[in-house]
N, C-alpha and C. Protein backbone atom coordinates (compact mmCIF):
# COMPACT_ATOMS: atom_id res chain seq x y z
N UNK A 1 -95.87 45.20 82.09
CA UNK A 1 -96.53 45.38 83.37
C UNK A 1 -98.04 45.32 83.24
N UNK A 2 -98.49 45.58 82.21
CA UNK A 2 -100.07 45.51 82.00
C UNK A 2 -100.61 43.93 81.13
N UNK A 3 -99.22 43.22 81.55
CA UNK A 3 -100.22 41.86 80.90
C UNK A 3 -101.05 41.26 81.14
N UNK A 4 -102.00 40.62 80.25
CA UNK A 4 -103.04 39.70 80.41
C UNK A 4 -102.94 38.39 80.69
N UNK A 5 -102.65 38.21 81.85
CA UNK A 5 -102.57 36.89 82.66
C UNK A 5 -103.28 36.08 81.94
N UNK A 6 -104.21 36.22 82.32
CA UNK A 6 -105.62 34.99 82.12
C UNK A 6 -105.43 34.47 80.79
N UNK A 7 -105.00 35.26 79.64
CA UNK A 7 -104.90 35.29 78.49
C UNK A 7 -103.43 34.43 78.20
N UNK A 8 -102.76 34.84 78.96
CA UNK A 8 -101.41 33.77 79.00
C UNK A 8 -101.38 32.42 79.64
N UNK A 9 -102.22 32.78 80.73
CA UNK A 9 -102.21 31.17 81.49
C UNK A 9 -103.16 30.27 80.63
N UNK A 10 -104.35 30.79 79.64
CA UNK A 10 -104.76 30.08 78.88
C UNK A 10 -103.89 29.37 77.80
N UNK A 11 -103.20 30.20 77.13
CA UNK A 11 -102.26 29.89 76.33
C UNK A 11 -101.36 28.97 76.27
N UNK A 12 -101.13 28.54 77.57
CA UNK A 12 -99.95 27.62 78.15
C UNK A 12 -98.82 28.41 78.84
N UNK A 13 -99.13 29.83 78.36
CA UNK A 13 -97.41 30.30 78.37
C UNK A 13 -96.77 30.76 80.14
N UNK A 14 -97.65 30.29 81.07
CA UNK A 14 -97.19 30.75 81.91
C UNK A 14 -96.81 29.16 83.12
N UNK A 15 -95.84 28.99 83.68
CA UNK A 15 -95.88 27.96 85.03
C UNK A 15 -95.70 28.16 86.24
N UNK A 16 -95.81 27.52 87.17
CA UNK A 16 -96.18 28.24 88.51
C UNK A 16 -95.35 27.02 89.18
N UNK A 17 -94.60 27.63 90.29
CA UNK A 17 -93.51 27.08 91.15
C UNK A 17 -94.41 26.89 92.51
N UNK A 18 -94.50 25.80 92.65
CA UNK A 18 -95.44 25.70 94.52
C UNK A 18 -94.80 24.86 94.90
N UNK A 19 -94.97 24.97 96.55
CA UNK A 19 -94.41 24.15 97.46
C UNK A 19 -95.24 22.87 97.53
N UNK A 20 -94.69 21.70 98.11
CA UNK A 20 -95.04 20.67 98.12
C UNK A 20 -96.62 20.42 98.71
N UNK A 21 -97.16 21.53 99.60
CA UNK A 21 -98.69 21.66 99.88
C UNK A 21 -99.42 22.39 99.08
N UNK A 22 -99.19 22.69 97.92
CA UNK A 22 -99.38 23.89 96.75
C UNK A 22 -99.35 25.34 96.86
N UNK A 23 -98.48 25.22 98.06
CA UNK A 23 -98.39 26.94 98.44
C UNK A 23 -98.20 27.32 97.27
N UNK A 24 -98.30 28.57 96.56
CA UNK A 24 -97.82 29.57 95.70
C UNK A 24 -96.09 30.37 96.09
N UNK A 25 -94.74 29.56 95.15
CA UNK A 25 -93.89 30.61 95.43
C UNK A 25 -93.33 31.50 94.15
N UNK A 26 -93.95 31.89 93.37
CA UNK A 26 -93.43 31.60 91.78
C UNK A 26 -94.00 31.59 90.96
N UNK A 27 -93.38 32.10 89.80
CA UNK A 27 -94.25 31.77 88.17
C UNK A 27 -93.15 33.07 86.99
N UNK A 28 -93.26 31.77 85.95
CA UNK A 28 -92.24 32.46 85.08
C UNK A 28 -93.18 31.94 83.43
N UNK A 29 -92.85 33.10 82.90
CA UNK A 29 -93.88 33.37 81.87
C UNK A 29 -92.85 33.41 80.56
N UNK A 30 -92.93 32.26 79.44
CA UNK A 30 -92.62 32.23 77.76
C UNK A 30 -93.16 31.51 77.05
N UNK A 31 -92.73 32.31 75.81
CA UNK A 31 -93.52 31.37 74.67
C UNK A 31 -92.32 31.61 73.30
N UNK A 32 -93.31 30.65 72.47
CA UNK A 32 -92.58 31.06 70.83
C UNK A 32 -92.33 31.95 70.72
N UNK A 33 -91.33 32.15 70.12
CA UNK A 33 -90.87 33.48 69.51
C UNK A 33 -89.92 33.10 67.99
N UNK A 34 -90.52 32.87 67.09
CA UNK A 34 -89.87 32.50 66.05
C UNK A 34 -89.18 30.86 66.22
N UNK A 35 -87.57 31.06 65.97
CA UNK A 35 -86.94 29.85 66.33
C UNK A 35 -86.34 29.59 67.92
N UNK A 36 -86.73 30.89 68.40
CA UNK A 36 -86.57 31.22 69.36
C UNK A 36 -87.73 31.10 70.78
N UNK A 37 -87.47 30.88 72.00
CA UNK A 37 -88.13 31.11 73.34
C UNK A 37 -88.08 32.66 73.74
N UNK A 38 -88.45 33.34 73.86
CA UNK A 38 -88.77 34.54 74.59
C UNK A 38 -89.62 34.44 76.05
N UNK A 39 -88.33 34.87 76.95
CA UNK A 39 -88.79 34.67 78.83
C UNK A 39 -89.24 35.90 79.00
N UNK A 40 -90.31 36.19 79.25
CA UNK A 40 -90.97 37.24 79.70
C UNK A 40 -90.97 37.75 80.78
N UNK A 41 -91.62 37.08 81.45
CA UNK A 41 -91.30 36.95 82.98
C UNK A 41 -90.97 36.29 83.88
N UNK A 42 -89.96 36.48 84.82
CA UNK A 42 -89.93 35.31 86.35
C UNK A 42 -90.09 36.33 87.57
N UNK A 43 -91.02 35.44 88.13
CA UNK A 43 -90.82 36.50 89.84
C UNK A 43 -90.93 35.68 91.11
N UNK A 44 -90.24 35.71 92.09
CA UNK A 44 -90.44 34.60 93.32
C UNK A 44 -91.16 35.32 94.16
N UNK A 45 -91.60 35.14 94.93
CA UNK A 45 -92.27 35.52 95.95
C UNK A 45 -90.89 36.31 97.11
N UNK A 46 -91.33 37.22 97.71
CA UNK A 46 -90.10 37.87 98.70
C UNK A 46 -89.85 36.57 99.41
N UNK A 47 -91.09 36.33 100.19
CA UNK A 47 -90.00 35.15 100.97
C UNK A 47 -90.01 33.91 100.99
N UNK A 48 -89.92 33.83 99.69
CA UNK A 48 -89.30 32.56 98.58
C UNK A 48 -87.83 32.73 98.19
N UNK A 49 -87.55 34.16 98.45
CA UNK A 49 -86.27 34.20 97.76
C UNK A 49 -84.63 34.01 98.30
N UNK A 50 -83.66 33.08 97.21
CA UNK A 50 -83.13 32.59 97.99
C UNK A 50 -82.74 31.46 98.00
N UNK A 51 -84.08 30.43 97.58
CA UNK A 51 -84.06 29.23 97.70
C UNK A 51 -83.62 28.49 96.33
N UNK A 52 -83.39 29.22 95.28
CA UNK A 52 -83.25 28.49 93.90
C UNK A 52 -84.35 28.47 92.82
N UNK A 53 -85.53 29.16 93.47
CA UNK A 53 -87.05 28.73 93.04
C UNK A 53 -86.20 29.87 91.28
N UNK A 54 -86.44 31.05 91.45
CA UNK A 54 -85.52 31.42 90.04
C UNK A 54 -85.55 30.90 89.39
N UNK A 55 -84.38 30.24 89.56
CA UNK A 55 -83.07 29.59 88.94
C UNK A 55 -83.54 28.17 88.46
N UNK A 56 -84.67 27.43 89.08
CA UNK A 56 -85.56 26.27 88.74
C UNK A 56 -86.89 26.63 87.30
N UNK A 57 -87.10 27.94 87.89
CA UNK A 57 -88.55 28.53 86.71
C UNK A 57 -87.22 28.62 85.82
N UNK A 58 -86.06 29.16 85.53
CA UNK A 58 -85.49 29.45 84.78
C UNK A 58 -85.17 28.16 83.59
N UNK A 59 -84.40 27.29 84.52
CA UNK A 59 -84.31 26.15 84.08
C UNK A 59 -85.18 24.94 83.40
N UNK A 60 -86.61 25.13 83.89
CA UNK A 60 -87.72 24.61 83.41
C UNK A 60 -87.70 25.24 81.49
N UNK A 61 -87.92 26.82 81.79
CA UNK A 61 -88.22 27.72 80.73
C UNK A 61 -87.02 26.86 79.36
N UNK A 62 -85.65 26.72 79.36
CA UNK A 62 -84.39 26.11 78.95
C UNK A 62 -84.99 24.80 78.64
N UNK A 63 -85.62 24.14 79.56
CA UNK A 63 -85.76 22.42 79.28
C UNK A 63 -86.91 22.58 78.15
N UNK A 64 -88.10 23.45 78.52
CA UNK A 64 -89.04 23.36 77.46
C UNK A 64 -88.41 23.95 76.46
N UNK A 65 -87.83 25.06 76.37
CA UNK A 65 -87.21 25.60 74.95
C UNK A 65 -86.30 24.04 74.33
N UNK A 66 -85.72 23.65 74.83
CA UNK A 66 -85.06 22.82 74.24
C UNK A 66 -86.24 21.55 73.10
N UNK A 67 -87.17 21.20 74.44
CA UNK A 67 -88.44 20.21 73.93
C UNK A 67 -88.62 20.75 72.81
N UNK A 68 -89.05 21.58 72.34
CA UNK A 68 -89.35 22.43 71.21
C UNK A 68 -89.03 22.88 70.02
N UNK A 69 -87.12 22.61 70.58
CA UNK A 69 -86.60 22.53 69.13
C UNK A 69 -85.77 24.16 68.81
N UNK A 70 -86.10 24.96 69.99
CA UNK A 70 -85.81 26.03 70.35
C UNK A 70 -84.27 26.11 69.81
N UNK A 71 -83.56 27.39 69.16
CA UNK A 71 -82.15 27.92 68.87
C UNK A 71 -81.72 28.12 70.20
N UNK A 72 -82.60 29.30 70.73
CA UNK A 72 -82.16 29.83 72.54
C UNK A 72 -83.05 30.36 72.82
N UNK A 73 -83.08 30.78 74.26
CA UNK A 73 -83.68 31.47 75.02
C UNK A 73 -83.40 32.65 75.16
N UNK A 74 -84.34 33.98 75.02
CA UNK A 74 -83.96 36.02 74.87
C UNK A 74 -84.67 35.76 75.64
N UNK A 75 -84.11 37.21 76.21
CA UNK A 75 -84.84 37.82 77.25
C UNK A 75 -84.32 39.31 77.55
N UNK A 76 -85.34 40.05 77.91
CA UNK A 76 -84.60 41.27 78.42
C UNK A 76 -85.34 42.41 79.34
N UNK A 77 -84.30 43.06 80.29
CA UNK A 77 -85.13 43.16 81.69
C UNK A 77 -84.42 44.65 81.48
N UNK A 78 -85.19 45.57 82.60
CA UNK A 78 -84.19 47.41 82.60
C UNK A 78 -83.75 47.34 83.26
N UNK A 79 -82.33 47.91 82.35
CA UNK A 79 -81.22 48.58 83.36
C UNK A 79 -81.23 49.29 84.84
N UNK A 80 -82.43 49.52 84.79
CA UNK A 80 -82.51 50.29 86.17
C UNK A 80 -82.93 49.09 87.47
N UNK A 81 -82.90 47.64 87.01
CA UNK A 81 -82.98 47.00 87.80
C UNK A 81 -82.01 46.01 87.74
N UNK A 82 -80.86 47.11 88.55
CA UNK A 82 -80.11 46.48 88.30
C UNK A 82 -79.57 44.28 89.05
N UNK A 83 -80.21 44.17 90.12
CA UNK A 83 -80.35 43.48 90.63
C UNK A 83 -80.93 42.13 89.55
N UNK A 84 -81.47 42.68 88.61
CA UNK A 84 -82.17 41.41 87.75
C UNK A 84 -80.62 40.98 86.58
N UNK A 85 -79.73 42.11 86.88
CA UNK A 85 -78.60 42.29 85.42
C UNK A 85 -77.74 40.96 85.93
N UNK A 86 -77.25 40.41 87.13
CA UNK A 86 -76.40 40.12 87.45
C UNK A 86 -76.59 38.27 86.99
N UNK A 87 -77.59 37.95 87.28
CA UNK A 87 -77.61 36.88 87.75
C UNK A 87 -77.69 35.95 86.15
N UNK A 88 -78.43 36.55 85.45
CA UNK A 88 -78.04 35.78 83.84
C UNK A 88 -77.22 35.80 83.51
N UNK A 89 -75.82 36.24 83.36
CA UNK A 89 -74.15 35.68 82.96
C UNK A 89 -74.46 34.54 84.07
N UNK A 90 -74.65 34.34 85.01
CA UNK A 90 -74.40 32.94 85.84
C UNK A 90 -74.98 32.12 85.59
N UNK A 91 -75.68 32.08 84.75
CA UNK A 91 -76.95 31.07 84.49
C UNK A 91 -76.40 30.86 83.48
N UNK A 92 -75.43 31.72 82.00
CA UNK A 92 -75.01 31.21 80.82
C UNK A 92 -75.30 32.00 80.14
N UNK A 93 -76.10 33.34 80.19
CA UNK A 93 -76.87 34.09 79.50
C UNK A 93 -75.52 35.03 79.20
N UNK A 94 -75.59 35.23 77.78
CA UNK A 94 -74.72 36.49 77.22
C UNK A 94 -75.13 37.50 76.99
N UNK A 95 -74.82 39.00 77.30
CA UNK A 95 -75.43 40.55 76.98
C UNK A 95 -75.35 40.35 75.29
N UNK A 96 -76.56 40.66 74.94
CA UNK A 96 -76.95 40.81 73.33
C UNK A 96 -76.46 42.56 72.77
N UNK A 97 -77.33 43.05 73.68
CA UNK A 97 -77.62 44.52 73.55
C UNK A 97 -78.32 45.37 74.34
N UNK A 98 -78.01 46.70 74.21
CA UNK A 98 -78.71 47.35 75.18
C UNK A 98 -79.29 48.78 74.07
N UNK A 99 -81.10 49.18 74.52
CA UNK A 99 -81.60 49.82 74.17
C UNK A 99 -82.27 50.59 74.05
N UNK A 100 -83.00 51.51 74.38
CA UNK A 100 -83.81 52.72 74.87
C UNK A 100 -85.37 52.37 73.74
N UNK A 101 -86.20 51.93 74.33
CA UNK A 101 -87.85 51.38 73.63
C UNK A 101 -88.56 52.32 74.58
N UNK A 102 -89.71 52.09 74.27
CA UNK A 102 -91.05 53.04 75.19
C UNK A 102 -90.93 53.42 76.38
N UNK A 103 -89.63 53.85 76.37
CA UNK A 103 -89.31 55.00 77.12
C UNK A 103 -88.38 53.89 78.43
N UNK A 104 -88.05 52.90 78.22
CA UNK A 104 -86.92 52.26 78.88
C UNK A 104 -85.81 51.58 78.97
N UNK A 105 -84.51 51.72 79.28
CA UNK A 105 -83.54 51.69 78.79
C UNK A 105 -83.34 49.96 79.20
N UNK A 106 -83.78 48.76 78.10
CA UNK A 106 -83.64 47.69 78.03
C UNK A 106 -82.18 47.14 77.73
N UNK A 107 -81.75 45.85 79.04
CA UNK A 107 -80.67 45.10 78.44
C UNK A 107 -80.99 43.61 77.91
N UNK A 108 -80.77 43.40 76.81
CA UNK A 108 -81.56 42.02 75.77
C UNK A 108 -80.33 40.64 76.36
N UNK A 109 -80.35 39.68 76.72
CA UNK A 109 -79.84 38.72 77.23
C UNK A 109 -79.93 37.22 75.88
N UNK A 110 -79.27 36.29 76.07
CA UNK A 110 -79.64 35.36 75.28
C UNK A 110 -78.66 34.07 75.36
N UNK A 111 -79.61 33.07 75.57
CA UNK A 111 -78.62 31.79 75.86
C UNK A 111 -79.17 30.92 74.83
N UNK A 112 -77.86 30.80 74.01
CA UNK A 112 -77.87 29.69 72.70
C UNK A 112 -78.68 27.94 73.45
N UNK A 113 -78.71 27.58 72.90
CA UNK A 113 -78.92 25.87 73.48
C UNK A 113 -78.57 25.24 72.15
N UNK A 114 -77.61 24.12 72.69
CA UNK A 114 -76.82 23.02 71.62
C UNK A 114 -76.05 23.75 71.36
């Protein structure tokens, strides 16, 4: 919650979902992580949501992991939201693990590629 944007969007690690007039609906945030992609973040806009925009940052995140040479894509979001739990088994994502870190009870996600 306290990341450094500026510091990521420099990096490359962040992309941004806009509408065809460059509205802003979107932006989903990864990078290297070993042999691995690590998704940090995705968030749509409220009333963006709905439309697939997700499920597109998601899919982008998968196409570049793949470019890359990537094993899979981790990720992992809290249990207490639960609304974020559901939707990665549909996307392909398998429960890794679940774990209690700086004080929040994390579920770790992970979709092989190849």
């Amino acid at each position: 919650m306290a990341a450094d944007y500026a510091a990521l969007i420099t990096a490359g690690d962040v992309s941004v979902a806009t509408e065809a007039d460059g509205g802003f609906l979107g932006f989903i945030v990864f990078r290297a992580a070993g042999p691995d992609l690590l998704l940090e973040n995705v968030a749509v806009l409220p009333g963006a949501a709905g439309r697939g925009i997700g499920n597109a940052l998601i899919a982008h995140c998968e196409q570049a992991a793949q470019a890359q040479g990537a094993v899979a894509v981790r990720l992992y979001t809290t249990a207490k939201m639960t609304e974020n739990l559901a939707p990665y088994p549909r996307l392909g994502y398998t429960e890794t693990a679940r774990r209690s870190e700086d004080g929040f009870e994390r579920v770790y996600f992970e979709k092989r590629l190849a």
